[in-house]
Protein backbone atom coordinates (compact mmCIF):
# COMPACT_ATOMS: atom_id res chain seq x y z
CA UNK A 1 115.78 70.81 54.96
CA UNK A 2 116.40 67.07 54.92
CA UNK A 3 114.30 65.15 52.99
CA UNK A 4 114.01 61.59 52.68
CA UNK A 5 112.57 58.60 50.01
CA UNK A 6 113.36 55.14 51.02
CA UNK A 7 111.57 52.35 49.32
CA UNK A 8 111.16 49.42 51.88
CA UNK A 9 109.58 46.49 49.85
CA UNK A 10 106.43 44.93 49.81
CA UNK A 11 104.95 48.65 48.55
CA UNK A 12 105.73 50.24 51.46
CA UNK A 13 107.95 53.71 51.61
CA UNK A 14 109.26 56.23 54.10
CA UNK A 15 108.79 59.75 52.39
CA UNK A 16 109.59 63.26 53.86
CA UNK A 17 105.96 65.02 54.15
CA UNK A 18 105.75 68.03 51.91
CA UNK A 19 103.24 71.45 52.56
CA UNK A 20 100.96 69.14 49.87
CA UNK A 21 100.36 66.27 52.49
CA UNK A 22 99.02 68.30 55.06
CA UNK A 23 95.44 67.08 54.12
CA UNK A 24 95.67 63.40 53.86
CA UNK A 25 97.62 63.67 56.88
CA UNK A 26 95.25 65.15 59.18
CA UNK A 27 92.56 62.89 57.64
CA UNK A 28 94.78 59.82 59.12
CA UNK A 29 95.39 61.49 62.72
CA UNK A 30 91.60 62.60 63.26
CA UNK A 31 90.59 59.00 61.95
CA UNK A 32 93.27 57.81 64.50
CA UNK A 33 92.38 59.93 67.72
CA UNK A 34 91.37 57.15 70.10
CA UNK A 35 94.66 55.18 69.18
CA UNK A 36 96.85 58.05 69.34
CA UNK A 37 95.39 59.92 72.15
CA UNK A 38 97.25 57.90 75.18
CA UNK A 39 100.62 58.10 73.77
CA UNK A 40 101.04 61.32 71.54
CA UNK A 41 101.13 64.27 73.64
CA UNK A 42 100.24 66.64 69.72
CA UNK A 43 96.84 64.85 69.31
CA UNK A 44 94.66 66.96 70.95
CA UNK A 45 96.32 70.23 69.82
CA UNK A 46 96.00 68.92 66.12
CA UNK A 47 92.64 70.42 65.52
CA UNK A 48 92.88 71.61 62.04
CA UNK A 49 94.77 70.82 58.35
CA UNK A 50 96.33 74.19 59.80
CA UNK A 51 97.87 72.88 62.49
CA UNK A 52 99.34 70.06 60.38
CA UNK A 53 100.45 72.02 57.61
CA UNK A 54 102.63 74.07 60.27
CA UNK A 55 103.99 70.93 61.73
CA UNK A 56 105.20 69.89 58.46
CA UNK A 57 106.49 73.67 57.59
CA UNK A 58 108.52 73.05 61.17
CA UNK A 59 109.99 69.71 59.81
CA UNK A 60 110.73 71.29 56.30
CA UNK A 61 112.99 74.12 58.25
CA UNK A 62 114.28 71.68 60.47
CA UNK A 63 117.88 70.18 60.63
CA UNK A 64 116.47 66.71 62.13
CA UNK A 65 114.48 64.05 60.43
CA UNK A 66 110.96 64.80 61.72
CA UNK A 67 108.72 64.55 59.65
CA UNK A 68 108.27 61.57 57.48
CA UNK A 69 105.40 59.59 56.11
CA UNK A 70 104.57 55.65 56.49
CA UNK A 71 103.30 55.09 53.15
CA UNK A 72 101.97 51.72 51.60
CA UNK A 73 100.87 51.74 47.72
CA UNK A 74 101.08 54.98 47.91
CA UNK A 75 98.71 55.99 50.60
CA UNK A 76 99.79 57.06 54.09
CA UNK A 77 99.48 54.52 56.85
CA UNK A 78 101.67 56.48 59.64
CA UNK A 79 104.83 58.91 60.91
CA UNK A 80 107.64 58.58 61.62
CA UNK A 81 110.83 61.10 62.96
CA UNK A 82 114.30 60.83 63.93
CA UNK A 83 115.59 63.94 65.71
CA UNK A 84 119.17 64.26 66.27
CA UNK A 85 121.42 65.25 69.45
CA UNK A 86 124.37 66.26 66.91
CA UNK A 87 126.61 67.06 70.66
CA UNK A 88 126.29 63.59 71.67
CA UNK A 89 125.53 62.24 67.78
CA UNK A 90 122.54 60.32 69.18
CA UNK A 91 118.91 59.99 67.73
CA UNK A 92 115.80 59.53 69.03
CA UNK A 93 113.07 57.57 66.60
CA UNK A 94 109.39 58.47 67.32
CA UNK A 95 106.41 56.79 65.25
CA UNK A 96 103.09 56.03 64.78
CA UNK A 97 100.52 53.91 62.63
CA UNK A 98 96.87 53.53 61.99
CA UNK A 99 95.67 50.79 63.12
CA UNK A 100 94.84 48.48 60.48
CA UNK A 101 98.11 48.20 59.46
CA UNK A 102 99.68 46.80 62.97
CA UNK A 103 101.70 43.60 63.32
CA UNK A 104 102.47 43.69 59.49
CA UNK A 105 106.52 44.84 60.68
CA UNK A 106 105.96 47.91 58.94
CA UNK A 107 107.55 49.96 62.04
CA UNK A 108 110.19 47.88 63.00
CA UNK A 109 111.30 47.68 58.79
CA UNK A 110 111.06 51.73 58.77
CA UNK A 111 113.10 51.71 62.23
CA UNK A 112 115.56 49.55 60.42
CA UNK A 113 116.23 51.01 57.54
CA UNK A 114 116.43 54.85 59.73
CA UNK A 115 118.80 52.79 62.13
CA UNK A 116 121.10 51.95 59.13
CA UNK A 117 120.67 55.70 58.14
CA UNK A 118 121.53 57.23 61.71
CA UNK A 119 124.60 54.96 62.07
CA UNK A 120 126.23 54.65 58.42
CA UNK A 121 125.13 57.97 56.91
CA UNK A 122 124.80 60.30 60.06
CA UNK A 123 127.53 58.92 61.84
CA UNK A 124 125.72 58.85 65.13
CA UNK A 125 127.00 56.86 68.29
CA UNK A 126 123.74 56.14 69.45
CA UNK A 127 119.62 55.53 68.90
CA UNK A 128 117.27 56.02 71.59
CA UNK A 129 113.34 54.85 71.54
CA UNK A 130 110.98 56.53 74.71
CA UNK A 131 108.11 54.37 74.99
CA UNK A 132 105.15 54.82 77.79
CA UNK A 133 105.47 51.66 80.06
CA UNK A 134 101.57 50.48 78.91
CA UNK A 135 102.82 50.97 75.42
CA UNK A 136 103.11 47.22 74.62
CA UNK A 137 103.59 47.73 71.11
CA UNK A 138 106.19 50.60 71.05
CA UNK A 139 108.07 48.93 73.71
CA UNK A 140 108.07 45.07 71.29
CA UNK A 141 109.63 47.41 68.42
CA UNK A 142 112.23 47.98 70.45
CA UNK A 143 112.69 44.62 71.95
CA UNK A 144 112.88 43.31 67.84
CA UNK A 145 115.36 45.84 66.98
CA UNK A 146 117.54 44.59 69.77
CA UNK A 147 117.58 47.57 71.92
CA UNK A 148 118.41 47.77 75.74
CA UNK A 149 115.65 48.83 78.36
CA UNK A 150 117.84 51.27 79.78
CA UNK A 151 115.17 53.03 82.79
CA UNK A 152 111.95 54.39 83.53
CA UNK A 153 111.49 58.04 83.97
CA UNK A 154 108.39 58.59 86.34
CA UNK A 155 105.50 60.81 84.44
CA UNK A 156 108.20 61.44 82.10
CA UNK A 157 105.58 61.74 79.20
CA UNK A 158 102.91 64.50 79.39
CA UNK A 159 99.77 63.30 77.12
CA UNK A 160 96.37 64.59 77.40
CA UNK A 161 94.76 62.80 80.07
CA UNK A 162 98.09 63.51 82.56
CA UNK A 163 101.35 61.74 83.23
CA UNK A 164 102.91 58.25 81.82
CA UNK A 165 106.05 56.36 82.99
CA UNK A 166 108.62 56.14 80.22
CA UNK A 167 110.68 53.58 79.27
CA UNK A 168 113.95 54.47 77.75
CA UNK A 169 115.95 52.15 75.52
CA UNK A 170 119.35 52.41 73.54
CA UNK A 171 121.75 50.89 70.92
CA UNK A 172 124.79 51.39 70.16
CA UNK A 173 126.51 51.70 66.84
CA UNK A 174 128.63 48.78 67.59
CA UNK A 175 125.68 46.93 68.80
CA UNK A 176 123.96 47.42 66.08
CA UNK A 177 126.68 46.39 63.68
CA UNK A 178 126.99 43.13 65.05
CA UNK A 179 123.23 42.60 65.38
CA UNK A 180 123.44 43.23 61.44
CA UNK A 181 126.46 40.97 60.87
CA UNK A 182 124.54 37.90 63.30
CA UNK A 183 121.34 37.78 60.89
């Protein structure tokens, strides 16, 4: 079990869910169904606090990152995960956010800070983002952080209305290190 509390600033904080959350975070994904439903492939089999309360019991067992909560002032705003590829010591960052909290940076601080994490803590090589190619949002996160569009994997994302093109990006450790050094 991994478990993570990072304060970020400004009142916001990335904190490993626990069994407790389950609740408050299905309130925040059935409030955010129309935003979440083109992208995240879970959102229609998230039906019940059941169903989230397993997904966090998953994350809890898990070696990877998973399962984290965007929280600001204390009140959950989003998710975020980094799973881990400990053969080729990459990551892959997944998140999401309600909606009223967009464009504040609060995803591309939280991708920072697990970026830092993944590199200087973990070791890894390597960070991957998968972002559907309508995804304008996901794919500007990964633009800021300064990672290379790498390819497009046709209908390599099954949501529930069908198929998406994926984008794939990547950053290396080295690349990131000098990004970090240049600002």
């Amino acid at each position: 079990m991994n478990q993570l509390r990072w304060e970020l600033g400004d009142g916001l904080a990335v904190r490993t869910y626990v069994v407790g959350d389950a609740e408050e975070l299905f309130a925040l994904i059935d409030a955010s169904r129309d935003r979440l439903r083109p992208w995240m492939l879970w959102e229609p089999t998230t039906t019940t606090v059941e169903d989230t309360r397993g997904f966090i019991q998953a994350c809890l067992a898990s070696t990877d990152y998973e399962g984290n909560g965007l929280w600001r002032d204390g009140r959950l705003i989003g998710g975020i995960g980094l799973s881990l590829d400990t053969l080729a010591d990459s990551g892959e960052i997944g998140y999401w956010l309600a909606g009223a909290h967009e464009g504040q940076g609060v995803v591309t601080r939280a991708c920072t800070r697990f970026f830092d994490f993944a590199f200087d803590e973990l070791g890894l090589h390597r960070m991957e983002l998968s972002a559907a190619v309508g995804n304008e949002r996901s794919r500007a996160v990964a633009a800021r952080l300064g990672m290379r569009e790498e390819g497009i994997a046709r209908d390599g994302c099954r949501v529930a209305d069908g198929y998406l093109d994926l984008v794939s990006y990547g950053i290396l450790e080295d690349e990131w290190r000098a990004r970090r050094l240049a600002s």
